[in-house]
C-alpha atoms as a PDB file:
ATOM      1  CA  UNK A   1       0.000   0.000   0.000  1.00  0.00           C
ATOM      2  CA  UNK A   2       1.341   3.722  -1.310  1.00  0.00           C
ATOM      3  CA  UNK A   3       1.821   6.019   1.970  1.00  0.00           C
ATOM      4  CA  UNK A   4      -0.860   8.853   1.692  1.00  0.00           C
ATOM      5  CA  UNK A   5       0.730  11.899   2.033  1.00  0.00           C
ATOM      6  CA  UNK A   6      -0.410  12.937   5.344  1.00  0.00           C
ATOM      7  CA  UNK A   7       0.511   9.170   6.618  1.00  0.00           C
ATOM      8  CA  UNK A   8       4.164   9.854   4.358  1.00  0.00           C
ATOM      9  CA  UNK A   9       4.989  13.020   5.788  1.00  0.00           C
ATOM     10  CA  UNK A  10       4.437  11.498  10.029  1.00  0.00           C
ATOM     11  CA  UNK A  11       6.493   8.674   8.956  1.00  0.00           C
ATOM     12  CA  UNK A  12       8.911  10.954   7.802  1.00  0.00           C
ATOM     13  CA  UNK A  13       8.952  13.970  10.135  1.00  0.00           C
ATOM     14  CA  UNK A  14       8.976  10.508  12.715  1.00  0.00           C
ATOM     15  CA  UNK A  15      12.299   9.207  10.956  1.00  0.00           C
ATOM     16  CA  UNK A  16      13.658  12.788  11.137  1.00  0.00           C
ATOM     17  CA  UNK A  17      13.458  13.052  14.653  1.00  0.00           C
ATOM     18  CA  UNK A  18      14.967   9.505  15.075  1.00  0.00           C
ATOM     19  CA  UNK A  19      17.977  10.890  13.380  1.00  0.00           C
ATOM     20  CA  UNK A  20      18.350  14.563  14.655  1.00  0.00           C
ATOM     21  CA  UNK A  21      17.849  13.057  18.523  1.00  0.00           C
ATOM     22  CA  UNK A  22      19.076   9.749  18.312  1.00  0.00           C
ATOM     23  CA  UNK A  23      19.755   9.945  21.918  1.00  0.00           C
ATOM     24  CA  UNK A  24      23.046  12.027  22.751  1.00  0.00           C
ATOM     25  CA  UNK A  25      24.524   8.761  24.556  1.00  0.00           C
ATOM     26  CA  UNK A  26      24.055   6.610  21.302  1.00  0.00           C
ATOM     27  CA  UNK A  27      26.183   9.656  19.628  1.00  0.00           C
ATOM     28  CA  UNK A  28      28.566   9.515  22.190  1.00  0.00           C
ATOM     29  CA  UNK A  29      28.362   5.486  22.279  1.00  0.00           C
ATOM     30  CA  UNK A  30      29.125   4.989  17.980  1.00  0.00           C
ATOM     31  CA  UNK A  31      31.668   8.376  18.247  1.00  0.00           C
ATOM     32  CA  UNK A  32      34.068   5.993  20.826  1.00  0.00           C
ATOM     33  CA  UNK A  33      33.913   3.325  18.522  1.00  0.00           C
ATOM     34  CA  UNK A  34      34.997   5.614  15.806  1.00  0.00           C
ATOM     35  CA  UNK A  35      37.942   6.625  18.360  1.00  0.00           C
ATOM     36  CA  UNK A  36      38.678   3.040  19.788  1.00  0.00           C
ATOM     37  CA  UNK A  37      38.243   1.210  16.385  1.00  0.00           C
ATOM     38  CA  UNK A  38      40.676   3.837  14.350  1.00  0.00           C
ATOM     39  CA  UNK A  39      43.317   3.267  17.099  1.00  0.00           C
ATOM     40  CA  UNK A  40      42.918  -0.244  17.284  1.00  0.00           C
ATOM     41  CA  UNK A  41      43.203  -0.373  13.680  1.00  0.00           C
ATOM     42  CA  UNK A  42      45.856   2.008  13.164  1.00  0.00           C
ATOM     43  CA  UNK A  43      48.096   0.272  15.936  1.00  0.00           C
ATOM     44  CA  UNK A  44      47.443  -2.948  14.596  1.00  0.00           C
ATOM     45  CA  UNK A  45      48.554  -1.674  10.449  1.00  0.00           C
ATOM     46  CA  UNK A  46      51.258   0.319  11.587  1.00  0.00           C
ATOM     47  CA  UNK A  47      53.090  -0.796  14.794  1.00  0.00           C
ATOM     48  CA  UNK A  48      55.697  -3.776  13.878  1.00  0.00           C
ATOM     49  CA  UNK A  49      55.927  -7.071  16.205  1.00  0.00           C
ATOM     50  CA  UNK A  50      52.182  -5.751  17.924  1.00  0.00           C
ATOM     51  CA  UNK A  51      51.252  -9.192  16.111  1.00  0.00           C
ATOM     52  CA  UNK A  52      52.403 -12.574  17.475  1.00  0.00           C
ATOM     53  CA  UNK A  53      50.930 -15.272  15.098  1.00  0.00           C
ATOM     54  CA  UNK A  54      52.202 -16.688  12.130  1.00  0.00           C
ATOM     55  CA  UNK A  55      53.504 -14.194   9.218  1.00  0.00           C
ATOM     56  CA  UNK A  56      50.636 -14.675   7.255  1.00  0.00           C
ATOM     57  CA  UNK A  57      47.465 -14.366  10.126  1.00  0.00           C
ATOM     58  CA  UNK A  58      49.550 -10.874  10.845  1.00  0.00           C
ATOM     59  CA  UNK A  59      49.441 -10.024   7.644  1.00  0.00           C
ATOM     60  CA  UNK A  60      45.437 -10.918   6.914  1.00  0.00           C
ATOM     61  CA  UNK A  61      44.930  -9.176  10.502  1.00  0.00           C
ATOM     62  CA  UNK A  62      46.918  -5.779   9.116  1.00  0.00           C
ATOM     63  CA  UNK A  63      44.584  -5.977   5.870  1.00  0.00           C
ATOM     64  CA  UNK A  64      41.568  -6.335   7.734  1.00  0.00           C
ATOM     65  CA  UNK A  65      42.858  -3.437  10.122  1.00  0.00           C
ATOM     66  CA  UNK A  66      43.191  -1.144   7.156  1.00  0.00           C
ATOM     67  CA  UNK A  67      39.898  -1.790   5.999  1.00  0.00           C
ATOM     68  CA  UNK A  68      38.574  -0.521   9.111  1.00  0.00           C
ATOM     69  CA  UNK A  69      40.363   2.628   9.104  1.00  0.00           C
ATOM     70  CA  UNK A  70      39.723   3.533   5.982  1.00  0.00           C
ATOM     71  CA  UNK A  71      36.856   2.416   4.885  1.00  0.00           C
ATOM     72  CA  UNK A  72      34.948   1.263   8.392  1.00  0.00           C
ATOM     73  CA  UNK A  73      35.585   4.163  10.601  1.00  0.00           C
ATOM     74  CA  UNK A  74      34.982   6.448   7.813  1.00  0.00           C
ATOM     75  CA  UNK A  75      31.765   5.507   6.950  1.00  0.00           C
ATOM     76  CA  UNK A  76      30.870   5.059  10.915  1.00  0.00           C
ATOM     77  CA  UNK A  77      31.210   9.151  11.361  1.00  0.00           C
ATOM     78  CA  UNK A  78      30.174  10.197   8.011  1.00  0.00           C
ATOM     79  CA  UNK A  79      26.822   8.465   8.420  1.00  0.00           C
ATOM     80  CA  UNK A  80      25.898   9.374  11.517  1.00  0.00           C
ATOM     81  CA  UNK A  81      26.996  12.788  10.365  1.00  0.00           C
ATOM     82  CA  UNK A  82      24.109  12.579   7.902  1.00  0.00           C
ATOM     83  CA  UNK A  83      21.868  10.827  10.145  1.00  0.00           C
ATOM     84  CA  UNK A  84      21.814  14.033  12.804  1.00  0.00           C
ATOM     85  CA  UNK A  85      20.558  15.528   9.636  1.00  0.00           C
ATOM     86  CA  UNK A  86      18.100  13.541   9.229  1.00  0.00           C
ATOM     87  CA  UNK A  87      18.795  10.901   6.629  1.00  0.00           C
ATOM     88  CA  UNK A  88      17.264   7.595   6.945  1.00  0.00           C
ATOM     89  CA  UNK A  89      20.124   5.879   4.555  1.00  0.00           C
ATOM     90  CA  UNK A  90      22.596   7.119   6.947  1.00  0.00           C
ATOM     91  CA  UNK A  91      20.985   5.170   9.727  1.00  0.00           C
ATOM     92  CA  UNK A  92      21.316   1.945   7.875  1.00  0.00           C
ATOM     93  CA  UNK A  93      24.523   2.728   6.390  1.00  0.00           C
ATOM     94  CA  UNK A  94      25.587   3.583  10.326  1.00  0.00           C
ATOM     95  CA  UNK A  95      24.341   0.332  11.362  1.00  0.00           C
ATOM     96  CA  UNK A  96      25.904  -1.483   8.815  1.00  0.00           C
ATOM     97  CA  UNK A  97      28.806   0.083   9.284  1.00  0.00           C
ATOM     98  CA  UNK A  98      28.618  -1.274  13.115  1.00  0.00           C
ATOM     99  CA  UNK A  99      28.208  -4.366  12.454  1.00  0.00           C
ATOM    100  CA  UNK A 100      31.911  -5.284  10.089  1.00  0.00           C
ATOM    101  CA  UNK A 101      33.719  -3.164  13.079  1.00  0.00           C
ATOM    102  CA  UNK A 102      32.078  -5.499  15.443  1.00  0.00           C
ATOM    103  CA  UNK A 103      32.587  -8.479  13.404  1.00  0.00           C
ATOM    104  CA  UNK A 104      36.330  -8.000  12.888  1.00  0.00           C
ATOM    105  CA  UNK A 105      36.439  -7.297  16.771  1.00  0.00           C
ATOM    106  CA  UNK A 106      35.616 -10.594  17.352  1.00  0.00           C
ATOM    107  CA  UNK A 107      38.336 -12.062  14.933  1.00  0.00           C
ATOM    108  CA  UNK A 108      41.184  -9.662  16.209  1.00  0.00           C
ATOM    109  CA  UNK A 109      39.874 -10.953  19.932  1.00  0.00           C
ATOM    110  CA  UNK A 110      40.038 -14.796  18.755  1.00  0.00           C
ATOM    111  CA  UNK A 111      41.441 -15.158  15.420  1.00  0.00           C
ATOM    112  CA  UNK A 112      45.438 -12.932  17.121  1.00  0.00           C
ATOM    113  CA  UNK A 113      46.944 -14.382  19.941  1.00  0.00           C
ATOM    114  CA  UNK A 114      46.838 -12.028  23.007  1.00  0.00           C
ATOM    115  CA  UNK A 115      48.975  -9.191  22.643  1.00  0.00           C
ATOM    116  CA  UNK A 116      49.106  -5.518  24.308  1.00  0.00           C
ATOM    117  CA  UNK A 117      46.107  -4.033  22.162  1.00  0.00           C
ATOM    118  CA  UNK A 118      43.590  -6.605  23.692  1.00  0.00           C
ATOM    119  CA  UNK A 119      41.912  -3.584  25.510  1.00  0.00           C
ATOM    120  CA  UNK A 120      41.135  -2.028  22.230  1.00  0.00           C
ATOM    121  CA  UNK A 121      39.676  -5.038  20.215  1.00  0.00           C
ATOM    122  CA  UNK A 122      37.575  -5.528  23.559  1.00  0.00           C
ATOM    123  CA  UNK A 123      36.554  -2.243  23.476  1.00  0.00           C
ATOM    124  CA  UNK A 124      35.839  -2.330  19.920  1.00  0.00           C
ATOM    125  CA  UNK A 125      33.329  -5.027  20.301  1.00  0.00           C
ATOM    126  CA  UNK A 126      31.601  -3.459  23.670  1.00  0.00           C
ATOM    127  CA  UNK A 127      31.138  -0.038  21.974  1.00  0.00           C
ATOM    128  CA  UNK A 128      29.898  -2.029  18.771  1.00  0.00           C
ATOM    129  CA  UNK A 129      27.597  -3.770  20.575  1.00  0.00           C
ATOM    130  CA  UNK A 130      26.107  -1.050  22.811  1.00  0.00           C
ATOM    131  CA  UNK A 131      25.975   1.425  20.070  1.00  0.00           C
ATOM    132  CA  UNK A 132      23.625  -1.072  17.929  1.00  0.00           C
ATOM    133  CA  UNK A 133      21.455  -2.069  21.252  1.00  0.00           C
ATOM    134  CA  UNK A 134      20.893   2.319  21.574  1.00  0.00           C
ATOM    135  CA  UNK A 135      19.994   2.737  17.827  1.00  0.00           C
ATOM    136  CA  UNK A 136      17.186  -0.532  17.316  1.00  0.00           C
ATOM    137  CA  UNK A 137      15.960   0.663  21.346  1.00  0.00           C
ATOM    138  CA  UNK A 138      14.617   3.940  19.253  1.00  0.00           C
ATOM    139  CA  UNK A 139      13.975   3.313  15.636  1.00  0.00           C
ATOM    140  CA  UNK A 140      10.275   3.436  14.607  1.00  0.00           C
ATOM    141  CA  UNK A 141      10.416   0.427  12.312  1.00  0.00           C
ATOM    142  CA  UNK A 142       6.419   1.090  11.203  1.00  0.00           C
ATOM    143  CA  UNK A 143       7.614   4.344  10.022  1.00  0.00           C
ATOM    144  CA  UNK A 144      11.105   3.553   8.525  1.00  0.00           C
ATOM    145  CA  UNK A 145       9.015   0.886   6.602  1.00  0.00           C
ATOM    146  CA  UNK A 146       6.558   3.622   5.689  1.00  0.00           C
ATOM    147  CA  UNK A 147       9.530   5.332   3.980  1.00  0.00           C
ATOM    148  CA  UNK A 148      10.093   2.556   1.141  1.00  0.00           C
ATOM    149  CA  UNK A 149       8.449   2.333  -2.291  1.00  0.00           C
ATOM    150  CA  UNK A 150       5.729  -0.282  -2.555  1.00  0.00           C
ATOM    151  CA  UNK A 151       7.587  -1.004  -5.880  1.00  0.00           C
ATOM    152  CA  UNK A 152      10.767  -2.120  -3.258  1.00  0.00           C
ATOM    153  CA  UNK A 153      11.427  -6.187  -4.444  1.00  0.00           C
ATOM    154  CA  UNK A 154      11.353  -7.494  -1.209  1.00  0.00           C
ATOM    155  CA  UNK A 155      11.128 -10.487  -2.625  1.00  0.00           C
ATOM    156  CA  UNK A 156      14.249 -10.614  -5.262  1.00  0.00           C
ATOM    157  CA  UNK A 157      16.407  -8.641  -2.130  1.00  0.00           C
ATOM    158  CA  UNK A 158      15.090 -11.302  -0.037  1.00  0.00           C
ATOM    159  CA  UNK A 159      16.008 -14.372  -2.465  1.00  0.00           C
ATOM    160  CA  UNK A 160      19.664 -12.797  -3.204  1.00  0.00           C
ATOM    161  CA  UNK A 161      20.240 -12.428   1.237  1.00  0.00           C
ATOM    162  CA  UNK A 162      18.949 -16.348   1.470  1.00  0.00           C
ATOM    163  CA  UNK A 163      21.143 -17.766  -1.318  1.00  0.00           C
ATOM    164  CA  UNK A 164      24.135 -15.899   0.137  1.00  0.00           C
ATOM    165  CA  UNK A 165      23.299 -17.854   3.398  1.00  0.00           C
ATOM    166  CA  UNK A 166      22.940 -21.175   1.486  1.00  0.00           C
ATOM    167  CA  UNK A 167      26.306 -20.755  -0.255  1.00  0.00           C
ATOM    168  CA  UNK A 168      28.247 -19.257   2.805  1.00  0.00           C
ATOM    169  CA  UNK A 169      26.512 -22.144   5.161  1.00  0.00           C
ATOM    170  CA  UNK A 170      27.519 -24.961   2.886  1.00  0.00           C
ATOM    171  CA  UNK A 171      31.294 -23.391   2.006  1.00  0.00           C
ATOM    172  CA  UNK A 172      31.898 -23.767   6.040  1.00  0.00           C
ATOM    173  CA  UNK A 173      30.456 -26.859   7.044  1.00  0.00           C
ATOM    174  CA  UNK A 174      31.848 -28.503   3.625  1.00  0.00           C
ATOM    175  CA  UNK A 175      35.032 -27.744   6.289  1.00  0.00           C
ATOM    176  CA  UNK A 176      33.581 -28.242   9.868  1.00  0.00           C
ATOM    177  CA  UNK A 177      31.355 -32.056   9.157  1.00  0.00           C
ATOM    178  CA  UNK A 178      34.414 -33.746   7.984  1.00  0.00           C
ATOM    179  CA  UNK A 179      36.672 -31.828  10.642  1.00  0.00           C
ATOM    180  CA  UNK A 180      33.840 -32.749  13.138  1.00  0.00           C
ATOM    181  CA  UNK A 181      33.692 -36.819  12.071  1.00  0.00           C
ATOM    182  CA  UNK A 182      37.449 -37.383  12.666  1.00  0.00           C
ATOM    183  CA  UNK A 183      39.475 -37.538  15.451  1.00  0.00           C
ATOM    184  CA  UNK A 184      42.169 -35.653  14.473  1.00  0.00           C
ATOM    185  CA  UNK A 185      42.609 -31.602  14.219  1.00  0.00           C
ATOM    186  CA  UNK A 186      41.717 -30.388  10.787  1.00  0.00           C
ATOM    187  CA  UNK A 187      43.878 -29.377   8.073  1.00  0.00           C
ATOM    188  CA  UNK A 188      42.216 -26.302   7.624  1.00  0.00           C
ATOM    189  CA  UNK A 189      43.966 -25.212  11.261  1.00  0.00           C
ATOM    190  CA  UNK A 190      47.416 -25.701   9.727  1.00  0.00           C
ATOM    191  CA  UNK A 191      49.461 -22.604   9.940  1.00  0.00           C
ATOM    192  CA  UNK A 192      46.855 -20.332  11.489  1.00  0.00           C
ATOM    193  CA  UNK A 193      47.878 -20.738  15.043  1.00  0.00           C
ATOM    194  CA  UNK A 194      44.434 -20.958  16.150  1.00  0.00           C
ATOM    195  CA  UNK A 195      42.708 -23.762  17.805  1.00  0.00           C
ATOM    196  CA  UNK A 196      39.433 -23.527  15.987  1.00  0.00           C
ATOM    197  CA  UNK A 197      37.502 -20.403  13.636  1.00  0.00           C
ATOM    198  CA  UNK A 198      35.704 -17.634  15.246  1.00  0.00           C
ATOM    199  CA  UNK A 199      34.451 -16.945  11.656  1.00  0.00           C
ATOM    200  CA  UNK A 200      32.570 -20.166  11.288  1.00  0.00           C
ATOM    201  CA  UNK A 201      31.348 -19.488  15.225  1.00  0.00           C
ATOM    202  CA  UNK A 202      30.165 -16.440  14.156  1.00  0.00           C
ATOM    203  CA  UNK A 203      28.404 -16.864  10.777  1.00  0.00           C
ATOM    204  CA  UNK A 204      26.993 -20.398  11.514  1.00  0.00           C
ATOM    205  CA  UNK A 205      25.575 -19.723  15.149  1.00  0.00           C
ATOM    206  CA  UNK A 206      24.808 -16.125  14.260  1.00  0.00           C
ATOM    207  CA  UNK A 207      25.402 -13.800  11.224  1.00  0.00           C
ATOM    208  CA  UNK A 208      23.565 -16.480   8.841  1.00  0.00           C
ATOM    209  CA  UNK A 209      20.410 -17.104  10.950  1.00  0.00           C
ATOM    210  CA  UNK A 210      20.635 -13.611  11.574  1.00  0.00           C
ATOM    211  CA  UNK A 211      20.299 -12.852   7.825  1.00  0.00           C
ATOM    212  CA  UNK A 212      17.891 -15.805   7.222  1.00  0.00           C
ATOM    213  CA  UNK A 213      15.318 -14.544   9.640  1.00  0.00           C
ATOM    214  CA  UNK A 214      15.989 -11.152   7.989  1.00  0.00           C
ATOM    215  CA  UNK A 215      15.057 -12.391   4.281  1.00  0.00           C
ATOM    216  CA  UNK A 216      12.175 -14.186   5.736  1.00  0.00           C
ATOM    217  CA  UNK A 217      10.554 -10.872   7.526  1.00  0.00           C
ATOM    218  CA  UNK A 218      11.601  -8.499   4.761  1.00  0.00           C
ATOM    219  CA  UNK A 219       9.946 -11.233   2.142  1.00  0.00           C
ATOM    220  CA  UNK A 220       6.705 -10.948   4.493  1.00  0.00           C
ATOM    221  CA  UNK A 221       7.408  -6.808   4.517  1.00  0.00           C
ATOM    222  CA  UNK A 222       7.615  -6.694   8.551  1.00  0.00           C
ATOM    223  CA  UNK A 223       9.327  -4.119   9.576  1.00  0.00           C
ATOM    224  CA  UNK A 224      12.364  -4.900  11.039  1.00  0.00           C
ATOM    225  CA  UNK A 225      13.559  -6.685   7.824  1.00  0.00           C
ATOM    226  CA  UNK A 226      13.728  -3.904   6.176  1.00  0.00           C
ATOM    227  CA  UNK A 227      16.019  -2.508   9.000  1.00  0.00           C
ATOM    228  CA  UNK A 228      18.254  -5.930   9.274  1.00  0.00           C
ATOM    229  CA  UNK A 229      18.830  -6.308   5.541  1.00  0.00           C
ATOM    230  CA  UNK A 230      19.549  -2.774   4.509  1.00  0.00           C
ATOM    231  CA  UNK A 231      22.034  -2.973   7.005  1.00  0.00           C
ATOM    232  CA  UNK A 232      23.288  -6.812   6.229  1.00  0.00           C
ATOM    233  CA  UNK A 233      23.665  -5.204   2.752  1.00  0.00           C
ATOM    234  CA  UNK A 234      25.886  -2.513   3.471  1.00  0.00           C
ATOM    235  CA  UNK A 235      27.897  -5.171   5.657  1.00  0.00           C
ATOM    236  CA  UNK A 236      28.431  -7.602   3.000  1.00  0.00           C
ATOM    237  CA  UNK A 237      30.020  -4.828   1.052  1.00  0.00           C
ATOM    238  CA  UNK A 238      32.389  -3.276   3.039  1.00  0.00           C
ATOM    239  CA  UNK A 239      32.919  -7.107   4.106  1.00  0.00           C
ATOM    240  CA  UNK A 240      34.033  -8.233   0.320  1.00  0.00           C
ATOM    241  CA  UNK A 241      36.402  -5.212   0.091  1.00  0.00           C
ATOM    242  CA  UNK A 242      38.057  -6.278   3.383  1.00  0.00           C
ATOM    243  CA  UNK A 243      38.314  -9.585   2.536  1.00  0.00           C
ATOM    244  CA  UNK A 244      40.185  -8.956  -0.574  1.00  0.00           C
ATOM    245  CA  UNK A 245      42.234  -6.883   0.947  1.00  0.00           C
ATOM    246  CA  UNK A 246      43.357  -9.420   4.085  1.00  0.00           C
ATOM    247  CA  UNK A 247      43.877 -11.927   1.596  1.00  0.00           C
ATOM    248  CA  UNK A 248      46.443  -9.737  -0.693  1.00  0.00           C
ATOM    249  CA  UNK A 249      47.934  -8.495   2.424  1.00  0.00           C
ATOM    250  CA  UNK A 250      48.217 -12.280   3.604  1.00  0.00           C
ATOM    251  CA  UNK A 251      49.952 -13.887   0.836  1.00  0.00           C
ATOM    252  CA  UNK A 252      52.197 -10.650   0.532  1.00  0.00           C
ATOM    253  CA  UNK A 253      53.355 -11.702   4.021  1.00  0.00           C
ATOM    254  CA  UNK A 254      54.110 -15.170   2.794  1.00  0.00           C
ATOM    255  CA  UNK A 255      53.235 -16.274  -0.400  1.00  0.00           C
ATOM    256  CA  UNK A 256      53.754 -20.092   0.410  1.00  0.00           C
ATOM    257  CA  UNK A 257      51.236 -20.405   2.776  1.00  0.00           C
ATOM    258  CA  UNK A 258      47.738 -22.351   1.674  1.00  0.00           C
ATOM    259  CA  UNK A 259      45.736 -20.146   4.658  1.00  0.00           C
ATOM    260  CA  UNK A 260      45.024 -17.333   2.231  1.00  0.00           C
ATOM    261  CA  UNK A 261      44.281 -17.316  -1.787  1.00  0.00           C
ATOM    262  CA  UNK A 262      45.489 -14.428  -3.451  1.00  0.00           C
ATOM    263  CA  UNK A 263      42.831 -15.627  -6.129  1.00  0.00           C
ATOM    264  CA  UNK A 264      40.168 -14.639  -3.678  1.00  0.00           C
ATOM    265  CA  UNK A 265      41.262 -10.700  -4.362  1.00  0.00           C
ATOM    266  CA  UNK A 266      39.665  -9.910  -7.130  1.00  0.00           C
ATOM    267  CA  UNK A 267      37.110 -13.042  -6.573  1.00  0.00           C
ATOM    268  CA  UNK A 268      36.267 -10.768  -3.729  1.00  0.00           C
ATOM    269  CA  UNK A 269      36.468  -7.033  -5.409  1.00  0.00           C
ATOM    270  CA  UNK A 270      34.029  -8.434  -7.854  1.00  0.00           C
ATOM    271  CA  UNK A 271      31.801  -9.266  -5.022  1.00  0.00           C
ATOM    272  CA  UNK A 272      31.849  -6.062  -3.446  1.00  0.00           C
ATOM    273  CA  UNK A 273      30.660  -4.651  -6.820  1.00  0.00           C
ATOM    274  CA  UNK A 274      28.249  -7.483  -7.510  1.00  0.00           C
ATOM    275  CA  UNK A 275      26.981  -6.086  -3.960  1.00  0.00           C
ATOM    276  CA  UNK A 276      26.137  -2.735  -4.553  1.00  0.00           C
ATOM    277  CA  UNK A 277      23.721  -3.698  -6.716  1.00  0.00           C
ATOM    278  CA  UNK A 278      20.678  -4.985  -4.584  1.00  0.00           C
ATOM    279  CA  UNK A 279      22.218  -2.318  -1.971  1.00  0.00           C
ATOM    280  CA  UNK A 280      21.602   0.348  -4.461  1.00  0.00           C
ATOM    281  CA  UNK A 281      18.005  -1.075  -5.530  1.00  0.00           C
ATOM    282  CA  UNK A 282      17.393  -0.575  -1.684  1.00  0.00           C
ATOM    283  CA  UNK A 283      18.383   2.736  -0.930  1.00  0.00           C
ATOM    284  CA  UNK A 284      16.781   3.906  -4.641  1.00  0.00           C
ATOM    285  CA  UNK A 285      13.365   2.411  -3.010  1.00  0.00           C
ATOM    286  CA  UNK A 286      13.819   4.564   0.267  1.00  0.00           C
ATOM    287  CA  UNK A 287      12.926   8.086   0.773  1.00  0.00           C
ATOM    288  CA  UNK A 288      15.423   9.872   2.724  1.00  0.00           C
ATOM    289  CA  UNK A 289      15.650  13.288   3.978  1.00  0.00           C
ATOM    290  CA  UNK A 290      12.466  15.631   2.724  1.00  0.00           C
END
């Protein structure tokens, strides 16, 4: 159903005042992520012998850490910049933005053996989560939903999210099953220096269901699907571009190991731009600021 334009402009003076008041704490919440993420990040990039894993885990970790100075942190304070003026693709950009600094968090907590920056990575993935909790605790999903197109193909954006899901599922537990049925450590361990994957943990006990419950609401237009898979959207993006970039910075750091694939760099670049496509069919869909 087309918003009338009485109904159209609550929803959107509603959005508006989401953005210009987003509570000053969630503000001050996302703006020490910005500061704890860019230091963590820039200490991890630029200080030598900070990393004590194998040559080519320190070098993935100093890709990924570039990404999210340059491109994470970035994007963090620009959007919420726009969102305090009252743009509703700011919010999800913001959000989305959140959630790769909080994913790679997670890796530099589990994936890097302890080292002095621990405080930092754990502080990156308290602020990350806090900040996220403080934005969905006041967005007015009825009227960010309000704000979309009833031409918006929930159910093509919906289809592309699930098959991602499908694809990523089966690529990790093509790894984990057979790892899981024997009794010794699997190869895919060798020469990480880790004693299992935080990334499988993460994407197979919560980023996939995350984004297959997602689909499934946006497919049914509820309301917080539209929230969860604009922002899953911008994710995956900024995701493929780090992922390229760990892997080139991996194999530069020693091309004979089998942990990275310096195939996967443009494998991945063309994903990123693959991505912008149903990312840019979303935000085209969305009103933003009046």
């Amino acid at each position: 159903m087309v918003a009338t334009p009485v109904r159209l402009h609550a929803a959107s003076r509603s959005v508006l005042i989401l953005g210009t008041a987003l509570a000053r704490s969630t503000y001050w919440l996302s703006g020490a992520l910005a500061l704890v993420a860019a230091a963590a990040a820039a200490a991890t990039f630029f200080l030598p012998g900070v990393l004590r894993g194998p040559a080519v885990m320190n070098g993935s970790a100093r890709g990924t850490a570039l990404v999210v100075l340059v491109v994470a942190v970035p994007a963090l304070l620009l959007s919420m910049r726009a969102a305090a003026a009252g743009s509703v693709r700011a919010l999800i950009v913001w959000t989305g933005a959140i959630a790769y600094i909080a994913y790679q968090a997670v890796l530099f907590l589990f994936a890097t053996p302890f080292n002095q920056l621990f405080l930092l990575y754990l502080a990156m993935f308290t602020f990350s989560f806090w900040s996220v909790v403080s934005i969905l605790g006041q967005v007015d999903l009825e009227s960010l939903r309000a704000r979309f197109s009833s031409k918006l193909p929930v159910h093509g954006l919906a289809t592309y999210a699930l098959i991602i899901v499908v694809l990523n599922a089966l690529a990790w537990l093509r790894n984990v099953v057979p790892g899981v049925l024997s009794s010794t450590p699997p190869g895919w361990l060798d020469g990480t220096g880790m004693s299992t994957n935080p990334i499988y943990v993460q994407d197979l006990a919560f980023w996939l269901p995350l984004t297959a419950i997602a689909a499934i609401l946006l497919w049914r237009r509820r309301p917080w699907g539209y929230l969860a898979v604009g922002s899953i959207l911008t994710y995956w993006v900024i995701e493929s571009v780090g992922v390229a970039v760990d892997q080139w910075f991996g194999h530069a750091a020693d091309p004979s190991s089998t942990v990275v694939a310096v195939v996967m760099v443009p494998a991945f670049g063309l994903l990123a731009l693959v991505g912008l496509i149903p990312l840019h069919i979303y935000f085209h869909h969305l009103h933003d600021v009046d």
